[in-house]
N, C-alpha and C. Protein backbone atom coordinates (compact mmCIF):
# COMPACT_ATOMS: atom_id res chain seq x y z
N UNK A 1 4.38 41.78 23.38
CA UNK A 1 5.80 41.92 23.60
C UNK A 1 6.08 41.74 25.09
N UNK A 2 7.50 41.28 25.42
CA UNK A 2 7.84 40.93 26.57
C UNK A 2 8.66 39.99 26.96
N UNK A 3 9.68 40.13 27.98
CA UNK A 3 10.77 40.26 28.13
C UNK A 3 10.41 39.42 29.55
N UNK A 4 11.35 37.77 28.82
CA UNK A 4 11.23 37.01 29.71
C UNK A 4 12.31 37.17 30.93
N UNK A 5 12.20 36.64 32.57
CA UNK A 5 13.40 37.16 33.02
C UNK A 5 14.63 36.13 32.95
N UNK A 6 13.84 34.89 32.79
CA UNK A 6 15.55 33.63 32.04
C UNK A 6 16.08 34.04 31.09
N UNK A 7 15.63 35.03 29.75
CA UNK A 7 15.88 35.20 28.23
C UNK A 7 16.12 36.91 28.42
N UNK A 8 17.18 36.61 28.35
CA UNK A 8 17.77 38.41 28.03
C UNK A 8 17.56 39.28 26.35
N UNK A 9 16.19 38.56 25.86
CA UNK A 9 15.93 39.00 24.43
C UNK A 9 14.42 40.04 24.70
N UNK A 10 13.78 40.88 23.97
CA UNK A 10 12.72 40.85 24.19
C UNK A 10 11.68 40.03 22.96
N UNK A 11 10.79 39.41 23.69
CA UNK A 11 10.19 38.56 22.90
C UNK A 11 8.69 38.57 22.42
N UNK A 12 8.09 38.07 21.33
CA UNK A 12 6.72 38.61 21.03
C UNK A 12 6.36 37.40 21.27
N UNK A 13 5.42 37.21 21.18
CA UNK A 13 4.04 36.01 21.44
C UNK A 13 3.05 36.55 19.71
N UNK A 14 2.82 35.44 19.34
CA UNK A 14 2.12 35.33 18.10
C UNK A 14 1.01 34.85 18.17
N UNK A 15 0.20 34.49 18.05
CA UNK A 15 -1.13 33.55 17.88
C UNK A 15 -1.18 32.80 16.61
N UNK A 16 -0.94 31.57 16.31
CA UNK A 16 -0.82 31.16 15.19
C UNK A 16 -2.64 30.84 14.70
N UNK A 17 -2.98 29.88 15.85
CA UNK A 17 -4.69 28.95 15.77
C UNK A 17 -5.39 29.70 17.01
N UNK A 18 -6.22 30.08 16.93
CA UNK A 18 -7.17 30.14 18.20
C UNK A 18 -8.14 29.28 18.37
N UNK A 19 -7.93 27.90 18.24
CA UNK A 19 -9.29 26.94 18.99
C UNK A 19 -8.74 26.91 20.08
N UNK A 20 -10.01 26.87 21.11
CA UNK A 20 -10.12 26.84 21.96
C UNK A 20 -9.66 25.66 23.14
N UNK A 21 -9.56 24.66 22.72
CA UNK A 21 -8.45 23.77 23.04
C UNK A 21 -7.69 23.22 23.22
N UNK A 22 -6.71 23.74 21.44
CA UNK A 22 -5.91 23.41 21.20
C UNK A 22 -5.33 25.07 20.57
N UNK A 23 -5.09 26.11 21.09
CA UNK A 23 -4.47 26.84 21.04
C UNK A 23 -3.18 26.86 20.05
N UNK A 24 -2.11 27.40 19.29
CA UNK A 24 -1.07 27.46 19.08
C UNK A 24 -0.16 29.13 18.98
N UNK A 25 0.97 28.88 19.78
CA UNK A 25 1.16 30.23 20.21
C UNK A 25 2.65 30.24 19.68
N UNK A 26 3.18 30.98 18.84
CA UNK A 26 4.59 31.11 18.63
C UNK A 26 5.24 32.28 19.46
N UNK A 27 6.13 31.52 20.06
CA UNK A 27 7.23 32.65 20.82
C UNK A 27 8.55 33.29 20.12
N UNK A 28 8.72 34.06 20.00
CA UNK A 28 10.14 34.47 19.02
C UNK A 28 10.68 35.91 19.38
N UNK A 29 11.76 36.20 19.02
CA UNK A 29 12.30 37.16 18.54
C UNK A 29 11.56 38.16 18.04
N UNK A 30 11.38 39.40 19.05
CA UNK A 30 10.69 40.73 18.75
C UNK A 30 11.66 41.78 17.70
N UNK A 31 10.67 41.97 16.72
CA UNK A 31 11.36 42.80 15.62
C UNK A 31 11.71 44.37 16.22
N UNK A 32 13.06 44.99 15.36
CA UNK A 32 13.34 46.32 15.98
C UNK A 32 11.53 46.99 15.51
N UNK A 33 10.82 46.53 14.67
CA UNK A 33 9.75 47.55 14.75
C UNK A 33 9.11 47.38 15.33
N UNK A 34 8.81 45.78 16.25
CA UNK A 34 7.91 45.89 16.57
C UNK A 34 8.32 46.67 18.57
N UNK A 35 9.15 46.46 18.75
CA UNK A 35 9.98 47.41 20.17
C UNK A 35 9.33 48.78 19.78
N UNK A 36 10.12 49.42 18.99
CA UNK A 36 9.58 50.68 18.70
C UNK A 36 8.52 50.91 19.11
N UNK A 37 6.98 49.77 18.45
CA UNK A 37 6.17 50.26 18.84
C UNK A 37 5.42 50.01 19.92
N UNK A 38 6.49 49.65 21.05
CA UNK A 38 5.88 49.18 21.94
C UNK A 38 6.26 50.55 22.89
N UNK A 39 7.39 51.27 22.30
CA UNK A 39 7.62 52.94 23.16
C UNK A 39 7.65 53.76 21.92
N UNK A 40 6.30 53.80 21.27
CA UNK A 40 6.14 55.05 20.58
C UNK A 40 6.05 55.82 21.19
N UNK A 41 5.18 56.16 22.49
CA UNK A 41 4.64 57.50 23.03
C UNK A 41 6.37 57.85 23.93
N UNK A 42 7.06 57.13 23.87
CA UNK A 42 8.44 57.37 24.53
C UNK A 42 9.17 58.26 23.61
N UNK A 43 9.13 57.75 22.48
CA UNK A 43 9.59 58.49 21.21
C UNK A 43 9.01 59.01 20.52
N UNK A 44 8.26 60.07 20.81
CA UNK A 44 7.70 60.80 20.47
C UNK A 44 8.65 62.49 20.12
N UNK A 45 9.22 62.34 21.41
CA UNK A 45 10.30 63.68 21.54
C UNK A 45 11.44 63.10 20.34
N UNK A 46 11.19 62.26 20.59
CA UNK A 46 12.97 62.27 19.70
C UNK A 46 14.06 61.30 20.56
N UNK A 47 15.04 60.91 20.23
CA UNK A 47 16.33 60.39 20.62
C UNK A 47 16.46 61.30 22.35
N UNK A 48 17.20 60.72 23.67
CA UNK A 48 17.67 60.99 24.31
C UNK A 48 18.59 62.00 24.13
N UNK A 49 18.61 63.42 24.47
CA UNK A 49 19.53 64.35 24.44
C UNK A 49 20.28 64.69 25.77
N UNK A 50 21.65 64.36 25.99
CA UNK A 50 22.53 64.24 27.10
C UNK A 50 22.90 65.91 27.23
N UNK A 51 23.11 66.74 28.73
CA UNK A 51 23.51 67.33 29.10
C UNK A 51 25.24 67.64 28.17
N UNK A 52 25.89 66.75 28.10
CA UNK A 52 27.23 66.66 27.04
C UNK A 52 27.00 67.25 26.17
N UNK A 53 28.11 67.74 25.37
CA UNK A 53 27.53 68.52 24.12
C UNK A 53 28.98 68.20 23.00
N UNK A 54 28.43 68.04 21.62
CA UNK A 54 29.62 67.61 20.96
C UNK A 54 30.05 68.57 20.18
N UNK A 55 31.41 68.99 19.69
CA UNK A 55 31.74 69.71 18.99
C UNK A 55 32.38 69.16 17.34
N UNK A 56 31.10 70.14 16.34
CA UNK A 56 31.55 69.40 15.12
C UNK A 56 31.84 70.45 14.37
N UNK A 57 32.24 70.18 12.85
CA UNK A 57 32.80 71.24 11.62
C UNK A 57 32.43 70.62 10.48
N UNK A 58 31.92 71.07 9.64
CA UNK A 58 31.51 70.27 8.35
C UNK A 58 32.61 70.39 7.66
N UNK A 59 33.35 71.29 7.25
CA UNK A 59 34.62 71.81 6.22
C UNK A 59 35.71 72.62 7.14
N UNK A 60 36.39 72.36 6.76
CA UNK A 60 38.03 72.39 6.92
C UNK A 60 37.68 73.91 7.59
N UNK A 61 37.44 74.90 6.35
CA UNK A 61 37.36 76.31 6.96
C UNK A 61 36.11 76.91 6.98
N UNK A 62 34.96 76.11 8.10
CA UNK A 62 33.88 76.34 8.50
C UNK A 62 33.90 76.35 9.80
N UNK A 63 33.41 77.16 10.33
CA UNK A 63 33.05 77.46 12.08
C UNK A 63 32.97 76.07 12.66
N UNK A 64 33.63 75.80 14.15
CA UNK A 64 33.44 74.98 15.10
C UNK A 64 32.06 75.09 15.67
N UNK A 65 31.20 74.04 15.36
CA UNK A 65 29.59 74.01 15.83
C UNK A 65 29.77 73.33 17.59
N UNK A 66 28.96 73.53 18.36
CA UNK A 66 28.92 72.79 19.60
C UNK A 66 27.28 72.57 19.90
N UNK A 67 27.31 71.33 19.89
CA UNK A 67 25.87 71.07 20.05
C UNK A 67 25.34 70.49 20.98
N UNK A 68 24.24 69.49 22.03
CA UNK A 68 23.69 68.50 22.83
C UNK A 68 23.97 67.43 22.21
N UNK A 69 24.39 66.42 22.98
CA UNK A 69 24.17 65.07 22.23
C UNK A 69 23.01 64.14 22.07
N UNK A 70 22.63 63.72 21.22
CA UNK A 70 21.57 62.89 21.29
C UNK A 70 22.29 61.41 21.08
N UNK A 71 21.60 60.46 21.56
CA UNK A 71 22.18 59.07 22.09
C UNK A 71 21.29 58.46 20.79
N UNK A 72 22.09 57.40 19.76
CA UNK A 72 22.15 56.99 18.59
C UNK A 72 22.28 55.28 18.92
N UNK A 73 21.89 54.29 18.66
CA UNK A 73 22.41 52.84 18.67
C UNK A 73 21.98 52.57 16.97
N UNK A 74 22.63 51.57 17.04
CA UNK A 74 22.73 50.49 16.25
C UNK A 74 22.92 49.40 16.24
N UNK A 75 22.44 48.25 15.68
CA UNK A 75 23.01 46.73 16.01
C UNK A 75 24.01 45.99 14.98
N UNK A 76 24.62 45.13 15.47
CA UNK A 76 25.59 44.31 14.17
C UNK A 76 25.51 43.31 14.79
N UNK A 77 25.78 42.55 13.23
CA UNK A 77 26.24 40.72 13.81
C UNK A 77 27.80 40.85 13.04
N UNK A 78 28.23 40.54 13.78
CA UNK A 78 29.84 39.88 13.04
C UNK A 78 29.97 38.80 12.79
N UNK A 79 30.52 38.74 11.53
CA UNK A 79 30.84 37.04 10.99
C UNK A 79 32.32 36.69 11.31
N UNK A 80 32.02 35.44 10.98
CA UNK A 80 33.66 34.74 11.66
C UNK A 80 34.40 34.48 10.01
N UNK A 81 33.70 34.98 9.11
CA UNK A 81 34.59 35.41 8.16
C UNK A 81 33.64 36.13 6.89
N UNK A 82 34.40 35.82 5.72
CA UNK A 82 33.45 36.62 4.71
C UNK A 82 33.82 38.60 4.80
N UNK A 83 32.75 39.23 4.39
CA UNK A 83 32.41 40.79 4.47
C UNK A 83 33.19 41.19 5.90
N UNK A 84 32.22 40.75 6.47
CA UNK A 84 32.72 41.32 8.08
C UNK A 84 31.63 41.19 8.97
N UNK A 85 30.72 42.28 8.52
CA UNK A 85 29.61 42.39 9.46
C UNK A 85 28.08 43.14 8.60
N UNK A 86 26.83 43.26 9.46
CA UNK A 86 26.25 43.17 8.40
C UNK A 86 25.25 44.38 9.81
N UNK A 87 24.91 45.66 9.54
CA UNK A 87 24.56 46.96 10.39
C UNK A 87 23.23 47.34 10.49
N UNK A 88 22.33 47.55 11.69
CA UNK A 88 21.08 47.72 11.10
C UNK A 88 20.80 49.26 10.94
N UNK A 89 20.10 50.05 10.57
CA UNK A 89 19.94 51.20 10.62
C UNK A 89 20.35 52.09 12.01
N UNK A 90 19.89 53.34 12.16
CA UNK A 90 20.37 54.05 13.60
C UNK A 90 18.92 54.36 13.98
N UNK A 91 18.98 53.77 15.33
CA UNK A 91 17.52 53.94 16.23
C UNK A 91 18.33 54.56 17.33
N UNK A 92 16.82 55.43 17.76
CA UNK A 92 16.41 56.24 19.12
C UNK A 92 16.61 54.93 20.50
N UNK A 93 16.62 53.87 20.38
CA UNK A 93 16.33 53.35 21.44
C UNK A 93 17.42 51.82 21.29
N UNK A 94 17.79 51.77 21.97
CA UNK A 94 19.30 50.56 22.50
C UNK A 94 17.96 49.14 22.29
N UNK A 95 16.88 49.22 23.00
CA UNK A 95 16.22 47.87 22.74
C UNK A 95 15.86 47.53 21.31
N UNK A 96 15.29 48.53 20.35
CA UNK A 96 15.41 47.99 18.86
C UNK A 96 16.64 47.69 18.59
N UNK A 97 17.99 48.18 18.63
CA UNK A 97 18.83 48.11 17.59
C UNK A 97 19.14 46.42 18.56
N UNK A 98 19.09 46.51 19.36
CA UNK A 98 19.64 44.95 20.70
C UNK A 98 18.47 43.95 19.93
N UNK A 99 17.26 44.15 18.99
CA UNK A 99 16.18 43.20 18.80
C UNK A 99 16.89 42.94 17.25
N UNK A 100 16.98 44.35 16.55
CA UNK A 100 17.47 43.68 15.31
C UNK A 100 18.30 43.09 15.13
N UNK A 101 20.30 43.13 16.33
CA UNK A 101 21.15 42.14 15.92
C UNK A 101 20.94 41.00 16.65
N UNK A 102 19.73 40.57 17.66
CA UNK A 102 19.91 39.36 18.04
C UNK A 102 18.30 38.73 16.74
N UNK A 103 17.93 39.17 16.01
CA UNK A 103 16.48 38.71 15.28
C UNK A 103 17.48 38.20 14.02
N UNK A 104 18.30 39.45 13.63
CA UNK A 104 19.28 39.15 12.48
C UNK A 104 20.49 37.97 12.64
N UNK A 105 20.80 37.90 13.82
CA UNK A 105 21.97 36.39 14.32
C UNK A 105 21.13 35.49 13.47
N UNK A 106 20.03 35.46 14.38
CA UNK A 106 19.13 34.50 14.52
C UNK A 106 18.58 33.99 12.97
N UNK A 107 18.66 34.52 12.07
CA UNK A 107 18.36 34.26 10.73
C UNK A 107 19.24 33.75 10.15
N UNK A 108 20.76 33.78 10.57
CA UNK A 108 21.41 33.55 9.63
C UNK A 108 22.74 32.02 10.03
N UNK A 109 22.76 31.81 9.34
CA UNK A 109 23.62 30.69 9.50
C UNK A 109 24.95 30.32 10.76
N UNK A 110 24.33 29.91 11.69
CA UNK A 110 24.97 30.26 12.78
C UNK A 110 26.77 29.62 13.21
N UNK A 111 27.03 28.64 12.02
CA UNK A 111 28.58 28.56 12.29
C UNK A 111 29.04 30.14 11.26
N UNK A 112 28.97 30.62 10.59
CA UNK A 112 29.13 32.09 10.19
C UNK A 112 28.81 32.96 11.48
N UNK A 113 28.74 33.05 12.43
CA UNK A 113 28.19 34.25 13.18
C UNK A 113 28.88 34.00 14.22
N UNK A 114 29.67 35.52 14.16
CA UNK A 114 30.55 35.42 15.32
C UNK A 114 29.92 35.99 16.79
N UNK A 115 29.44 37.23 16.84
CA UNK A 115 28.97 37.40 17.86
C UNK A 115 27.70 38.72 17.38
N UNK A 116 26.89 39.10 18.10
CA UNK A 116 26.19 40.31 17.60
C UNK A 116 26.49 41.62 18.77
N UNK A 117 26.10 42.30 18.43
CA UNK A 117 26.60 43.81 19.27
C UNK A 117 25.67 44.96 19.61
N UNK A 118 25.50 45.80 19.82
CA UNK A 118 24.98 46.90 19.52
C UNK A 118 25.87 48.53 19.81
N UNK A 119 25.72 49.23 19.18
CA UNK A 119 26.79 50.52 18.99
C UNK A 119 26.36 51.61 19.29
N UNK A 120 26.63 52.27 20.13
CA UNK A 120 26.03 53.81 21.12
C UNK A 120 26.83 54.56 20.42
N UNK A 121 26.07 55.33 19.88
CA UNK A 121 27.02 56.54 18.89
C UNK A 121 26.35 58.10 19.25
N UNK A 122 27.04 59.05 19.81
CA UNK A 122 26.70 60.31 19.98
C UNK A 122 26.56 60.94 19.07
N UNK A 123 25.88 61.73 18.29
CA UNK A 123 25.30 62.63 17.30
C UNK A 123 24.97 63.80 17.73
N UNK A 124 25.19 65.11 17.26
CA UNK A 124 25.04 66.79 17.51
C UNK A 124 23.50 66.71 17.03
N UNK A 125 22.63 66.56 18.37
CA UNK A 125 21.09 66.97 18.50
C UNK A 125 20.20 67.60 17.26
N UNK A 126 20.75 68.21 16.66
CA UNK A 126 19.71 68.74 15.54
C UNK A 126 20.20 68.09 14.56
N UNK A 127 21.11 67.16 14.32
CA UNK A 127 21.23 66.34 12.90
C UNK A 127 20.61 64.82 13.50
N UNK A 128 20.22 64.82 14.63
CA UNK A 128 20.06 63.21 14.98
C UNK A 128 18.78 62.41 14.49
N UNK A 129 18.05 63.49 14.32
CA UNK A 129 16.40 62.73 13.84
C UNK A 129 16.51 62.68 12.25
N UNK A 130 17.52 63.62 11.07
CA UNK A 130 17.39 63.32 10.00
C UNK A 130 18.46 61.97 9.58
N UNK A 131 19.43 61.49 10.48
CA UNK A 131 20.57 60.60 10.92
C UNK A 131 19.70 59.35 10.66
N UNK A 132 18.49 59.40 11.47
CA UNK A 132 17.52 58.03 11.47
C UNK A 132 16.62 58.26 10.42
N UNK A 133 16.48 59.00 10.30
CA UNK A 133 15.19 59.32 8.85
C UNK A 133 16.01 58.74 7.34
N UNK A 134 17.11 59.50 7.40
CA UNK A 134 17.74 58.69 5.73
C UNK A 134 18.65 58.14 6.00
N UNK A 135 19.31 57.24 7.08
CA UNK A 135 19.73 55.92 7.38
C UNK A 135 21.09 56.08 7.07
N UNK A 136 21.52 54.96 6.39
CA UNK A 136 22.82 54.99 5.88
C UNK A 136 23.79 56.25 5.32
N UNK A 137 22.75 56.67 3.84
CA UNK A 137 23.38 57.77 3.27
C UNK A 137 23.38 59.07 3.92
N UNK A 138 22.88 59.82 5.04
CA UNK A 138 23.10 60.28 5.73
C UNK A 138 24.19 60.08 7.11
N UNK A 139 24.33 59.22 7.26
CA UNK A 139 25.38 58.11 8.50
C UNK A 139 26.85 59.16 7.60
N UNK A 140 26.74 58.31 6.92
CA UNK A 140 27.96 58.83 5.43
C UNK A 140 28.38 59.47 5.60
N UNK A 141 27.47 60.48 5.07
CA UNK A 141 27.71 62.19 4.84
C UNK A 141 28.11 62.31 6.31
N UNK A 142 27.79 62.19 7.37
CA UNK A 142 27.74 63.19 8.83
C UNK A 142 29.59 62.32 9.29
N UNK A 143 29.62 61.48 8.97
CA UNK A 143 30.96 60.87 9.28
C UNK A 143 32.38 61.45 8.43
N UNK A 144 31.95 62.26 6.84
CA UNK A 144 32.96 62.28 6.35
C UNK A 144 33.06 64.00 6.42
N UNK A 145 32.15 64.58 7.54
CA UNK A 145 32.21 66.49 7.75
C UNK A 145 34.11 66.21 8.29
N UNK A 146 34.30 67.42 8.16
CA UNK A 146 35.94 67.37 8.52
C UNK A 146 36.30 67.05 10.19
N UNK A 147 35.56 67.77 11.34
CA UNK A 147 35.31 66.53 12.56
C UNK A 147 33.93 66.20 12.65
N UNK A 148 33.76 65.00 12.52
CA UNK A 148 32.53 64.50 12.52
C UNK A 148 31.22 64.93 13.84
N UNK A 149 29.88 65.42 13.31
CA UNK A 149 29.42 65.33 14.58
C UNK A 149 28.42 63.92 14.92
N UNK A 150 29.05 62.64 14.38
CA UNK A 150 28.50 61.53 15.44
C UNK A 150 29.80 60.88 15.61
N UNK A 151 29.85 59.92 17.02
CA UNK A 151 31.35 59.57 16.92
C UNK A 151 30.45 58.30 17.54
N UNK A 152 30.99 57.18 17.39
CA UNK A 152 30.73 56.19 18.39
C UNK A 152 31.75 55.87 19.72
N UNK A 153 30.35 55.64 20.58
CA UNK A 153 31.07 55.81 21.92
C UNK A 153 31.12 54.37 22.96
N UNK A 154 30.44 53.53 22.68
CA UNK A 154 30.60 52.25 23.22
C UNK A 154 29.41 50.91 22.68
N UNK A 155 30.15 50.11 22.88
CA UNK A 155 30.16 48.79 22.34
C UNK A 155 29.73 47.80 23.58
N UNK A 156 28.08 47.02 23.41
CA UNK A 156 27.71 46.44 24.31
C UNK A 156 27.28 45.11 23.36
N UNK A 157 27.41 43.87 23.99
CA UNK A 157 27.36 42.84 23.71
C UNK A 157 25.57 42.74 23.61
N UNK A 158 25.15 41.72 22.50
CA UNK A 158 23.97 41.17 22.22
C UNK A 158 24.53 39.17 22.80
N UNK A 159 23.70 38.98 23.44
CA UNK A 159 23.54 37.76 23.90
C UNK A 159 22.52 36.91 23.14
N UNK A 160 23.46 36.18 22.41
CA UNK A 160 22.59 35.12 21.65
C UNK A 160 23.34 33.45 22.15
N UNK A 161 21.96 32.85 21.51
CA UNK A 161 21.57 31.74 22.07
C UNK A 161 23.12 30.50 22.01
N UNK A 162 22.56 29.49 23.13
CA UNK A 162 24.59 28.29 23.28
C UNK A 162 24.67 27.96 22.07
N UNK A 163 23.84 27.89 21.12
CA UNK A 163 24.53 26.94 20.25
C UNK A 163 25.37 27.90 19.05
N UNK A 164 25.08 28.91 19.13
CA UNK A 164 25.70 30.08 18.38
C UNK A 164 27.02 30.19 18.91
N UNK A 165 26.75 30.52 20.28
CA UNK A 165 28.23 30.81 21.37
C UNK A 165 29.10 29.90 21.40
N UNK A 166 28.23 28.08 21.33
CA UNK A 166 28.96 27.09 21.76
C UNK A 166 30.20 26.85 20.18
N UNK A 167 29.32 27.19 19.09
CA UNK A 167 30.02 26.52 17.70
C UNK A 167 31.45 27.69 17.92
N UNK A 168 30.79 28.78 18.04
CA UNK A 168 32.10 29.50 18.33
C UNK A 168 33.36 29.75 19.30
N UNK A 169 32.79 29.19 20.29
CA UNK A 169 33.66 29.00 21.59
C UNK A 169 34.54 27.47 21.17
N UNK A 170 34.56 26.46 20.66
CA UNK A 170 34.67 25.33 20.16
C UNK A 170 35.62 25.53 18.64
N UNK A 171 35.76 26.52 17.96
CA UNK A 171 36.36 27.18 16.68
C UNK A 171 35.37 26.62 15.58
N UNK A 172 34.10 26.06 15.91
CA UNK A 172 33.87 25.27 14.30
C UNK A 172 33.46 26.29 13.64
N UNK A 173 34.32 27.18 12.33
CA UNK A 173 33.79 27.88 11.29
C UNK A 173 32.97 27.03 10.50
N UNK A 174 32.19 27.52 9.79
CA UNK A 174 31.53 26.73 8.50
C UNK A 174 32.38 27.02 6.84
């Protein structure tokens, strides 16, 4: 793994052949798992927990909780039409969820693809590691408590490749 400094992606190196001559080496798009495991011993503790602290309520007439925040991403690609958009799970770390929506652009039919993203979402510290453990259906549940304790808090661009940018900068939908 590794992170060229012209290519704002992080990227793996493959070994396809090993003769000795004639080598063949594929360069590509590093998977959100394989990032991960390039800072397991980083994540080991868990998600980043911010000095901030969020205040949540599961039910209407249940106690106001106040908790630490732990720092949540996610990635998306947006389409230039269709569904909308298409979400990867919630990771501990901004470089997986930044690998899965630029790996996921990258798969998919690129006059459909409007741009990809990634999503910083604050979560109340002791729900944040089961948040990533059961994915979606947990996302759910923690969004529909009466004030939620994850909120999303900012929206950073995934940089994918001209010809993605160019079809779209140009209007050609497919």
């Amino acid at each position: 793994m590794f992170v060229a400094s012209s290519y704002p992606a992080t990227l793996a190196a493959e070994i396809l052949r090993e003769e000795k001559d004639n080598p063949r080496i594929l360069i590509r798009a590093a998977t959100a798992e394989e990032v991960l495991a390039c800072y397991e011993a980083t994540l080991a503790s868990g998600p980043r927990v911010l000095i901030r602290r969020i205040e949540w309520q599961e039910h209407s007439a249940g106690e106001m909780v106040s908790d630490p925040v732990a720092v949540l991403w996610t990635g998306e690609v947006l389409f230039n039409r269709g569904p909308g958009e298409i979400s990867s799970p919630l990771y501990a770390l901004e470089a997986a969820a930044e690998a899965w929506a630029f790996g996921s652009a990258l798969r998919l039919h690129a006059m459909g693809v409007c741009s990809a993203q990634v999503v910083c979402w604050h979560c109340a510290a002791p729900l944040a590691a089961q948040a990533i453990e059961k994915g979606d259906d947990e996302f759910d549940r923690l969004r529909g408590f009466w004030v939620s304790p994850i909120r999303s808090h900012e929206i950073l661009p995934v940089w994918l490749p001209g010809v993605i940018l160019e079809n779209n900068i140009r209007g050609k939908v497919g």
